[in-house]
Protein backbone atom coordinates (compact mmCIF):
# COMPACT_ATOMS: atom_id res chain seq x y z
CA UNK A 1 129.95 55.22 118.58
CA UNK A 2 128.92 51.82 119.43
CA UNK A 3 130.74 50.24 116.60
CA UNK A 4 134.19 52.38 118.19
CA UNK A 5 133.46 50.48 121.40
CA UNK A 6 133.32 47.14 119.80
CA UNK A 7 136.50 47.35 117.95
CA UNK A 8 138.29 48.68 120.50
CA UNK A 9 137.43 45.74 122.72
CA UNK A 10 138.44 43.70 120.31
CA UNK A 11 141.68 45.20 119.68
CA UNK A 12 141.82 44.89 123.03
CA UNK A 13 141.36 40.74 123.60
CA UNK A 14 143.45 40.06 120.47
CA UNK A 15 146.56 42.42 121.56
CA UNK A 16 146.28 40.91 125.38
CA UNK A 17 145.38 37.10 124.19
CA UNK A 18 147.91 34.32 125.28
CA UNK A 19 148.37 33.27 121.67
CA UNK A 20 150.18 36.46 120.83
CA UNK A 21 152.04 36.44 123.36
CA UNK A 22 153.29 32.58 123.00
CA UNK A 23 156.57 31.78 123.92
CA UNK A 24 159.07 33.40 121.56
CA UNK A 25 161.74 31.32 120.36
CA UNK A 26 165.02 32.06 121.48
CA UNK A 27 167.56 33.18 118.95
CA UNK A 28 170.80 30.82 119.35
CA UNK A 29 174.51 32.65 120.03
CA UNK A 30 177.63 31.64 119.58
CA UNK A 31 180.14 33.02 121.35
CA UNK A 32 181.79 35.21 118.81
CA UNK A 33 177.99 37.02 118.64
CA UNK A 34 179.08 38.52 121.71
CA UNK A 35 182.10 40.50 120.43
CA UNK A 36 181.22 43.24 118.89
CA UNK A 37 182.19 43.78 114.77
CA UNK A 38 184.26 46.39 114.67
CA UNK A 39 186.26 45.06 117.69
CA UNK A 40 189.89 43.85 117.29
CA UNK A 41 191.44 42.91 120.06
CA UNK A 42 194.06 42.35 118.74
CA UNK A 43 196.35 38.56 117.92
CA UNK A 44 199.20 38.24 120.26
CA UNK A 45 202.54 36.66 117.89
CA UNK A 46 204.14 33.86 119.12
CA UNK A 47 206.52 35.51 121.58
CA UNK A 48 203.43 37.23 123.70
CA UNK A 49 200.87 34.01 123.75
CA UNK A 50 202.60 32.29 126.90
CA UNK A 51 202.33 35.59 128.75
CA UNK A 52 199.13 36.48 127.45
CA UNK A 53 197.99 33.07 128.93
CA UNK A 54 199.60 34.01 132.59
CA UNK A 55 198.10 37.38 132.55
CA UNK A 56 195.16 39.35 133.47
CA UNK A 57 191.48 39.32 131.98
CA UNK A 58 190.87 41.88 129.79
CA UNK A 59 188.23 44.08 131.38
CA UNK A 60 185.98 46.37 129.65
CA UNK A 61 185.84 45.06 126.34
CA UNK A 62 183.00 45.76 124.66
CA UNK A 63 179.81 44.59 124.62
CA UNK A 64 176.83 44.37 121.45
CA UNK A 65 174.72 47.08 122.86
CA UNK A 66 171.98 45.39 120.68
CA UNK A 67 171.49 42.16 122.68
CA UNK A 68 170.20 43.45 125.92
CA UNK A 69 167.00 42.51 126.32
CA UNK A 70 166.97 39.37 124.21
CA UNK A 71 165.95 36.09 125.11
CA UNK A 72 169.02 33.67 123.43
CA UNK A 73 170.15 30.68 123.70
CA UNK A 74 173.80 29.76 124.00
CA UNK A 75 176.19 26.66 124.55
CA UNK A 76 179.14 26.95 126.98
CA UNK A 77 180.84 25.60 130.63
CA UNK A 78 179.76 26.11 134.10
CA UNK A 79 181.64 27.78 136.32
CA UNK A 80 179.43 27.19 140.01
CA UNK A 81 179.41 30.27 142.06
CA UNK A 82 176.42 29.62 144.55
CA UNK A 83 174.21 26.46 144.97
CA UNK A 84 174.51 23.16 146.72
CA UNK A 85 175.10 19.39 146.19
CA UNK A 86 171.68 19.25 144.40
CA UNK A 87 171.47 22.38 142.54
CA UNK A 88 173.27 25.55 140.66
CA UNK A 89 171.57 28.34 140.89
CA UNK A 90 173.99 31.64 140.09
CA UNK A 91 177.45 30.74 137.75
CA UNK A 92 179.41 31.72 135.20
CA UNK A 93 178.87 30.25 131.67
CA UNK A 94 182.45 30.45 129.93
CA UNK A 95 182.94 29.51 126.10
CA UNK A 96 186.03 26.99 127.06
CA UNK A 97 186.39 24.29 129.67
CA UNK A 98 188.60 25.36 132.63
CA UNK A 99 188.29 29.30 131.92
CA UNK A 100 188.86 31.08 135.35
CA UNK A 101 189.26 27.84 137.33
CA UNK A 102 192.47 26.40 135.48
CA UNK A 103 193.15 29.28 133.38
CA UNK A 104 193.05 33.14 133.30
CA UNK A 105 189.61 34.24 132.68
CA UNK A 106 188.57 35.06 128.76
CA UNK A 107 188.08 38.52 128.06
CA UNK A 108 184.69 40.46 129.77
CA UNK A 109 182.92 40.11 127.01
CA UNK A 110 183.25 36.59 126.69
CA UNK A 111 181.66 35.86 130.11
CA UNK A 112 178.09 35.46 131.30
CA UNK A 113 176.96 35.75 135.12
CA UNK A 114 173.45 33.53 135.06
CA UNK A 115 171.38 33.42 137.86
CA UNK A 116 168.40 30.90 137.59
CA UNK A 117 166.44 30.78 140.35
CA UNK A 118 164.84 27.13 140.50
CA UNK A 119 168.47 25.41 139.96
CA UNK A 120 169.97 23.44 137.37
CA UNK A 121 171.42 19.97 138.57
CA UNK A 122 174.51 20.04 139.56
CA UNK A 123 175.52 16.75 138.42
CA UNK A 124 174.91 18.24 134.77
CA UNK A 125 177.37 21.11 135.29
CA UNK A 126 180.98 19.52 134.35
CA UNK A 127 179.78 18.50 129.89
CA UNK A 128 179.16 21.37 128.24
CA UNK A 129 175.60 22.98 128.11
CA UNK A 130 172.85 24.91 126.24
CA UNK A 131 171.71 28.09 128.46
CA UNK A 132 168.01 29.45 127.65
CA UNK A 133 167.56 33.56 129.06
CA UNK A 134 167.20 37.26 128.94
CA UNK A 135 170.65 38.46 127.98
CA UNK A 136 171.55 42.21 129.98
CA UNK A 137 174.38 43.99 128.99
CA UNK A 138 175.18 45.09 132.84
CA UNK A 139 178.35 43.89 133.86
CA UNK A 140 178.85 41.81 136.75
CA UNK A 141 182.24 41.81 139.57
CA UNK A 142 183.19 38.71 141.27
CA UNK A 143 186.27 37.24 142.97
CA UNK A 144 187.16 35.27 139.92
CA UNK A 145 186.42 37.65 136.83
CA UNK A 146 184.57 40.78 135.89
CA UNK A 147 181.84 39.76 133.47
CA UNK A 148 180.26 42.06 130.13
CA UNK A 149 177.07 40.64 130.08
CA UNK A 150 174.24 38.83 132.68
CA UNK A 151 171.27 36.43 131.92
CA UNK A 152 167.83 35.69 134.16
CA UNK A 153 168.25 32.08 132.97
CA UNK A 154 165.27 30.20 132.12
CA UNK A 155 166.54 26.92 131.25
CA UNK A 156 169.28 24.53 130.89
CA UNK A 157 169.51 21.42 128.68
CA UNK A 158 172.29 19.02 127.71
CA UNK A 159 174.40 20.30 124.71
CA UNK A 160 174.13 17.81 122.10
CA UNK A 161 175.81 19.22 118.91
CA UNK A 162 178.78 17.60 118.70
């Protein structure tokens, strides 16, 4: 009986120890990740692009079920939606420069709503950026776009893989 006890205090410590539960490395998107395989959306011809470019978003497209939850990393464009002169602290990360400012917005599931509580600087937020988080598949409705997925950003660095 005693020896029961033992082990299962250790199996306790080692399951609830910081070193197994270090921080797990993000896996890195790109943007196409987000689009689920067996989507087709569908290529406008020539005749349909300019009024594909004036039109609507495409809302509801779908989303890959199998990334909510997941802590990823992924490059993209700011879009500031709340903040001030200092900070950013809720936006939308877009995969192009311009997307629902200058342009129609990209399809749902090509948008990300990121809050991040402590801020990014907002000085950083017109190059484009890496975005650390936990990736939810709950969509998000704004004035400028309805968006597929959402992220609890963590963190924000400079993206440098040009």
């Amino acid at each position: 009986m005693f020896l029961r006890v033992v082990y299962c205090f250790l199996a306790i410590c080692f399951f609830s120890s910081p070193t197994t539960m270090a921080d797990p490395i993000p896996k890195e998107l790109e943007w196409s990740d987000l689009v689920p395989k067996d989507f087709d959306a569908g290529t406008p011809d020539i005749a349909h692009i300019g009024q594909a470019m004036a039109g609507p978003q495409t809302i509801n497209a779908p989303v890959v079920k199998e990334l909510d939850g997941q802590l990823i990393k992924i490059p993209g464009f700011v879009v500031p939606l709340e903040g001030d002169d200092n900070k950013v602290t809720e936006f939308l990360l877009v995969p192009y420069f311009g997307a629902c400012v200058h342009v129609p917005p990209p399809p749902s599931n090509q948008l990300i709503y990121v809050t991040l509580p402590n801020g990014a600087p907002a000085d950083a937020m017109y190059d484009p950026i890496w975005v650390t988080g936990k990736l939810s598949t709950k969509e998000w409705k704004g004035e400028l776009a309805q968006v597929g997925y959402t992220m609890e950003g963590i963190s924000v660095s400079a993206y440098d893989d040009f």
